[in-house]
C-alpha atoms as a PDB file:
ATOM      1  CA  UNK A   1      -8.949  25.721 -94.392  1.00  0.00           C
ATOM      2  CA  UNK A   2      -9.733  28.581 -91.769  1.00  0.00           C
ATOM      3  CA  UNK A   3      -8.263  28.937 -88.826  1.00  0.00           C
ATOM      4  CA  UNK A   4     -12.283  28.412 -87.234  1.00  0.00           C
ATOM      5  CA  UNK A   5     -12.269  24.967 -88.959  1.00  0.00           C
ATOM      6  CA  UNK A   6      -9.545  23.865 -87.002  1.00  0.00           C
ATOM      7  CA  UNK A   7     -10.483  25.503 -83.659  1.00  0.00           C
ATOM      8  CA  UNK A   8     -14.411  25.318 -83.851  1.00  0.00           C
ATOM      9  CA  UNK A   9     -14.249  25.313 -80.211  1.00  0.00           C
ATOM     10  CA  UNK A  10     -12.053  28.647 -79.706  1.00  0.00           C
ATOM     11  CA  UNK A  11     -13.325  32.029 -78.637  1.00  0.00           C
ATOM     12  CA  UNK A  12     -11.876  34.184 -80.602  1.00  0.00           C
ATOM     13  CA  UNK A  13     -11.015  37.909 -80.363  1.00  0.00           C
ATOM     14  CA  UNK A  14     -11.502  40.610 -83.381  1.00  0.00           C
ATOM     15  CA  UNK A  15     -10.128  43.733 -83.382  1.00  0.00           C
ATOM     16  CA  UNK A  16     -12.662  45.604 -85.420  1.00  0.00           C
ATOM     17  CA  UNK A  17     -10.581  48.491 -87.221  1.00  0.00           C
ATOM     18  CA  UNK A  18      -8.119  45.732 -88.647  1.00  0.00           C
ATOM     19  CA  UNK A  19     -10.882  43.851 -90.577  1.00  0.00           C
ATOM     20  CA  UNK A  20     -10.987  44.565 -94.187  1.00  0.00           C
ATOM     21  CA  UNK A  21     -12.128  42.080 -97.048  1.00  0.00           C
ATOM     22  CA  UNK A  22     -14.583  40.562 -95.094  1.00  0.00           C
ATOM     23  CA  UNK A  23     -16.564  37.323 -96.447  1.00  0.00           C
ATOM     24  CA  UNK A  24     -19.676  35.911 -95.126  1.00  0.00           C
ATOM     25  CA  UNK A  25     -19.175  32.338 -95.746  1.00  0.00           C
ATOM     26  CA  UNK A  26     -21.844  29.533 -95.850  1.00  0.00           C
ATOM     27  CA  UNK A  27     -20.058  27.061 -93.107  1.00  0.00           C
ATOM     28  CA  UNK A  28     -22.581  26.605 -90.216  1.00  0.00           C
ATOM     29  CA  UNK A  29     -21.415  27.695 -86.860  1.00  0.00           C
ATOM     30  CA  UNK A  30     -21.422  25.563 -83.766  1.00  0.00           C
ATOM     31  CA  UNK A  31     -24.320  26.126 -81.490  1.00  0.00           C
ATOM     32  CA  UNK A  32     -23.006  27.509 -77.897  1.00  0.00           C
ATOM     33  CA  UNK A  33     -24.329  24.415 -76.309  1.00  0.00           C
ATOM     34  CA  UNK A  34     -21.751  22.108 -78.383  1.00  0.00           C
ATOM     35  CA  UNK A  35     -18.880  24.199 -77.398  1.00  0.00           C
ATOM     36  CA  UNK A  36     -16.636  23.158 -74.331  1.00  0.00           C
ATOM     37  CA  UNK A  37     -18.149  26.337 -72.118  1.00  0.00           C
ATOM     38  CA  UNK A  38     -21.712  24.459 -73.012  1.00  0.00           C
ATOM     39  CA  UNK A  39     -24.867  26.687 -72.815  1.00  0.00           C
ATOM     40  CA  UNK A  40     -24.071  27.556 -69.437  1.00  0.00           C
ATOM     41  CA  UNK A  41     -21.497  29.646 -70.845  1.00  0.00           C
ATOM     42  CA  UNK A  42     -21.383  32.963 -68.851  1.00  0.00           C
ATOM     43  CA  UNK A  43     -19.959  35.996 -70.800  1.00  0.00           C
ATOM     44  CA  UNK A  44     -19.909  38.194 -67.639  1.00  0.00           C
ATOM     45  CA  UNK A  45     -17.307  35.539 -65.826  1.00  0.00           C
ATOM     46  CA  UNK A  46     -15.547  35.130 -68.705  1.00  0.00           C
ATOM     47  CA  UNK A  47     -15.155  38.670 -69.521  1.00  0.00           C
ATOM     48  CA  UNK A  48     -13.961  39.068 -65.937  1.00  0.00           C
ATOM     49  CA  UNK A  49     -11.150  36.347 -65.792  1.00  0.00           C
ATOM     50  CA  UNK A  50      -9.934  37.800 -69.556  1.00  0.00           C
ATOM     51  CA  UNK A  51      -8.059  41.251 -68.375  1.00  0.00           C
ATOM     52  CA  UNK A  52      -7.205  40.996 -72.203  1.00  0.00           C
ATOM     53  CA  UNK A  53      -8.984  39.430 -74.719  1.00  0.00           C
ATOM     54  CA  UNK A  54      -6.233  36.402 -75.227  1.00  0.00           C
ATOM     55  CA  UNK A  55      -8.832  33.909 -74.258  1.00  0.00           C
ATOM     56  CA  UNK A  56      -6.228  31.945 -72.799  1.00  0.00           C
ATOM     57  CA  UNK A  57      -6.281  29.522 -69.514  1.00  0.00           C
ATOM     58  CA  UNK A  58      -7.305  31.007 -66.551  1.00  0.00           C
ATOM     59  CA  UNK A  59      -5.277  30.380 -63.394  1.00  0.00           C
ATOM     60  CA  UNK A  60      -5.026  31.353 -59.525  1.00  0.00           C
ATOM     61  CA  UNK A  61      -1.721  33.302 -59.256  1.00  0.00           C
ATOM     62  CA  UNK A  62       0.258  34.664 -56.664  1.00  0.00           C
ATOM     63  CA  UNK A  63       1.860  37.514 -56.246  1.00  0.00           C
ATOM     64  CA  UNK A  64       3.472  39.697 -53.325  1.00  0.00           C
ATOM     65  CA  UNK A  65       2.457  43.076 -52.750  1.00  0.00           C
ATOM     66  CA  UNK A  66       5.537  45.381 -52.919  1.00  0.00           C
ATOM     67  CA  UNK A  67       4.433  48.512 -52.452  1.00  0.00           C
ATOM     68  CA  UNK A  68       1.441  50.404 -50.371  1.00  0.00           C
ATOM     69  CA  UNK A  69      -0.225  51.056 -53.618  1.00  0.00           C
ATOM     70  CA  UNK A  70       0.426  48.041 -54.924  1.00  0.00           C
ATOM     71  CA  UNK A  71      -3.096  46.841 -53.499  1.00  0.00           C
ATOM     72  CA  UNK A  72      -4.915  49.675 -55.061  1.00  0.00           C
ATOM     73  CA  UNK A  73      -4.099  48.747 -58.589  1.00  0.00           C
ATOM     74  CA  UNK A  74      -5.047  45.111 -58.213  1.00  0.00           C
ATOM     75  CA  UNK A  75      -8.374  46.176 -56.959  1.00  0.00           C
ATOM     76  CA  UNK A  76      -8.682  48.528 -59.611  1.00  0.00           C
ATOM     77  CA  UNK A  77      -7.796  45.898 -62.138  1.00  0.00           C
ATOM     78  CA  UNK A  78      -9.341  42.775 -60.365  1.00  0.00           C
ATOM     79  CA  UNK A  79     -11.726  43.446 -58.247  1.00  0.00           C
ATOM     80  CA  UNK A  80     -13.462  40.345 -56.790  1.00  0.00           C
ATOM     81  CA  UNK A  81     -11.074  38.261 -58.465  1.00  0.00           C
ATOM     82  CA  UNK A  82      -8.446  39.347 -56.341  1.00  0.00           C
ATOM     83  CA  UNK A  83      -8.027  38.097 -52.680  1.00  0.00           C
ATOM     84  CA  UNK A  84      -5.726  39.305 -50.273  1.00  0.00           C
ATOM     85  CA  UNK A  85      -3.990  37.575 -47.241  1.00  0.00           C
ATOM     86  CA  UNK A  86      -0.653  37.718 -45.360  1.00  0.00           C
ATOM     87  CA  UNK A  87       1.994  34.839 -45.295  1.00  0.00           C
ATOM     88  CA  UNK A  88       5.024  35.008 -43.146  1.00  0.00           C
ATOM     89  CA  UNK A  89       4.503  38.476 -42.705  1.00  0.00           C
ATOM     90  CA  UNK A  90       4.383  39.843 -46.530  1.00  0.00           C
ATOM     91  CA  UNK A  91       1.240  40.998 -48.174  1.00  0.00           C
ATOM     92  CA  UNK A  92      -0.110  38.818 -50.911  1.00  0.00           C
ATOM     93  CA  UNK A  93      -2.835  38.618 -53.763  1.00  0.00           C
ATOM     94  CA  UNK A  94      -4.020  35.504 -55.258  1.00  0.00           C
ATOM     95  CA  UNK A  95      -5.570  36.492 -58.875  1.00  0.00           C
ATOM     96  CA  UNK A  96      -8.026  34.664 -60.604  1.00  0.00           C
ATOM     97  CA  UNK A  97      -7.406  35.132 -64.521  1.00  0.00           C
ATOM     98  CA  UNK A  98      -5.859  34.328 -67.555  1.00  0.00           C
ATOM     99  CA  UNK A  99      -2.303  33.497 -67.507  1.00  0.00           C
ATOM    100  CA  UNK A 100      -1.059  35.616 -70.657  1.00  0.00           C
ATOM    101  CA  UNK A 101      -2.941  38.764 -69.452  1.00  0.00           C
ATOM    102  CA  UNK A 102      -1.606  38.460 -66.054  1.00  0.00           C
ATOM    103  CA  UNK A 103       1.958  38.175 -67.565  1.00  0.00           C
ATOM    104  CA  UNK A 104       1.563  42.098 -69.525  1.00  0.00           C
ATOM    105  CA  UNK A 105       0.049  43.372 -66.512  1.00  0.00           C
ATOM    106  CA  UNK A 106       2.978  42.162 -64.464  1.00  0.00           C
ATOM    107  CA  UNK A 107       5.208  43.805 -66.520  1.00  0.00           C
ATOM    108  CA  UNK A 108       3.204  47.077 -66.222  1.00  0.00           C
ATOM    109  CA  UNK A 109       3.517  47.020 -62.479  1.00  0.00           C
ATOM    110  CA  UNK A 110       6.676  45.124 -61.916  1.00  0.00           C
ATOM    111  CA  UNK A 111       7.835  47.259 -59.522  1.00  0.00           C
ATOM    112  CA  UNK A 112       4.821  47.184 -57.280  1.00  0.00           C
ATOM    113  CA  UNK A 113       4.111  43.238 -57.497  1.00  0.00           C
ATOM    114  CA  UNK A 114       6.141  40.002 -57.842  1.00  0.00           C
ATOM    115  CA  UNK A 115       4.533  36.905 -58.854  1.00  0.00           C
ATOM    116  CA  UNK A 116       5.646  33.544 -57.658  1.00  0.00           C
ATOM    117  CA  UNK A 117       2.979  31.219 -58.744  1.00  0.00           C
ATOM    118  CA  UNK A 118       2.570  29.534 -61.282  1.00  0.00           C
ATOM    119  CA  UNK A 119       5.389  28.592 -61.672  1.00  0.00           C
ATOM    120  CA  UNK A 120       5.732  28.867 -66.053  1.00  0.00           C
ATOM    121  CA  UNK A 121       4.111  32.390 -65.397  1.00  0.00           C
ATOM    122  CA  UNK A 122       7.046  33.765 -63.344  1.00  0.00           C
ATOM    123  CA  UNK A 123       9.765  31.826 -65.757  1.00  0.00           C
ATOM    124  CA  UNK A 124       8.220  33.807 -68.630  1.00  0.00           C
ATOM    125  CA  UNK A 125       8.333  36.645 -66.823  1.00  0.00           C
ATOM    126  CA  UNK A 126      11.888  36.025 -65.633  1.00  0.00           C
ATOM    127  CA  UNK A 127      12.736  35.303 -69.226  1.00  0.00           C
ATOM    128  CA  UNK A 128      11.363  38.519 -70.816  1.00  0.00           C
ATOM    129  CA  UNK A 129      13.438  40.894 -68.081  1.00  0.00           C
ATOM    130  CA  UNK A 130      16.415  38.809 -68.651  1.00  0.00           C
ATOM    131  CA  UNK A 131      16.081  39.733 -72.670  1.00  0.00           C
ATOM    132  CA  UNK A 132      14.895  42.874 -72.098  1.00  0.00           C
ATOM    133  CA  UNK A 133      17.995  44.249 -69.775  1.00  0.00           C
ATOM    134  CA  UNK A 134      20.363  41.933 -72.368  1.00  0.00           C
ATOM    135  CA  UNK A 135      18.901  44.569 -75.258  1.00  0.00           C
ATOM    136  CA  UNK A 136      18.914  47.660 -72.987  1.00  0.00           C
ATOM    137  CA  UNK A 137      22.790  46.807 -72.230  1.00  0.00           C
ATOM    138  CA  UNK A 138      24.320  46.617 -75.905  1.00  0.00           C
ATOM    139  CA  UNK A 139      24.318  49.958 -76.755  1.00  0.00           C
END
C-alpha cells in the first residue's frame, strides 16, 4: 500500500531529480472537488502560504522585529502575507504561512526576528538552538 492510498487527501511535494523507477499505476485519482481544499482550491494562495513546499498547516505567527532590516527580509519573503504593527513599543510582524516553513526561515534569520507565537512553533525553535549549542559545545 502507497503512501497516496493512505493520504488520498494530501498534497504532496516531488522533487523531480530524485525520481527514478517511476510506475504509472492504474489506481484512479481523486477528483480536486473530493479533496478537503474542494474545487475552490486556489494554487496561487496556497503557493503563497507554503514558503516551502511542506504542505503543512498554515498559521498566523508572531514575531518581533530585531533589527532595521529585519522588515526588509519579511517583505521580501512574505509580502502581503506579512503585516506589521507596534505593541508596547517593539516592532512586530504577524505571518500568515505554514508552520514548518516558518520554523527554517526563523532559523535563517534568527538574529533579525524572534517569534513568540504560536506557541509549539517557538518551543521547536527553542528546542533546536538548545541542541544545536549542546553539539557546538562538545568539542
Amino acid at each position: 500500500m502507497s503512501f497516496f492510498s493512505k493520504h488520498p487527501e494530501k498534497i504532496i511535494h516531488f522533487r523531480i531529480e530524485y525520481m527514478h523507477d517511476i510506475e504509472v499505476l492504474k489506481t484512479p485519482r481523486l477528483e480536486l472537488e473530493n479533496l478537503p481544499y474542494g474545487i475552490n482550491f486556489d494554487l496561487s494562495k496556497y503557493l503563497d502560504e507554503h514558503l516551502y513546499p511542506f504542505g503543512g498547516k498554515v498559521v498566523n505567527a508572531k514575531a518581533k522585529l530585531l533589527t532595521e532590516k529585519a522588515s526588509l527580509y519579511v517583505k521580501d519573503w512574505f509580502g502581503t502575507l506579512a503585516t506589521f504593527s507596534e505593541e508596547k513599543g517593539e516592532k512586530i510582524v504577524t505571518i500568515r504561512n505554514d508552520e514548518s516553513a516558518l520554523f527554517y526561515w526563523a532559523l535563517q534569520y534568527i538574529e533579525d526576528v524572534q517569534f513568540f507565537h504560536p506557541k509549539n512553533l517557538v518551543d521547536k525553535i527553542k528546542n533546536t538552538l538548545k541542541i544545536s549549542l549542546e553539539n557546538y559545545n562538545k568539542n
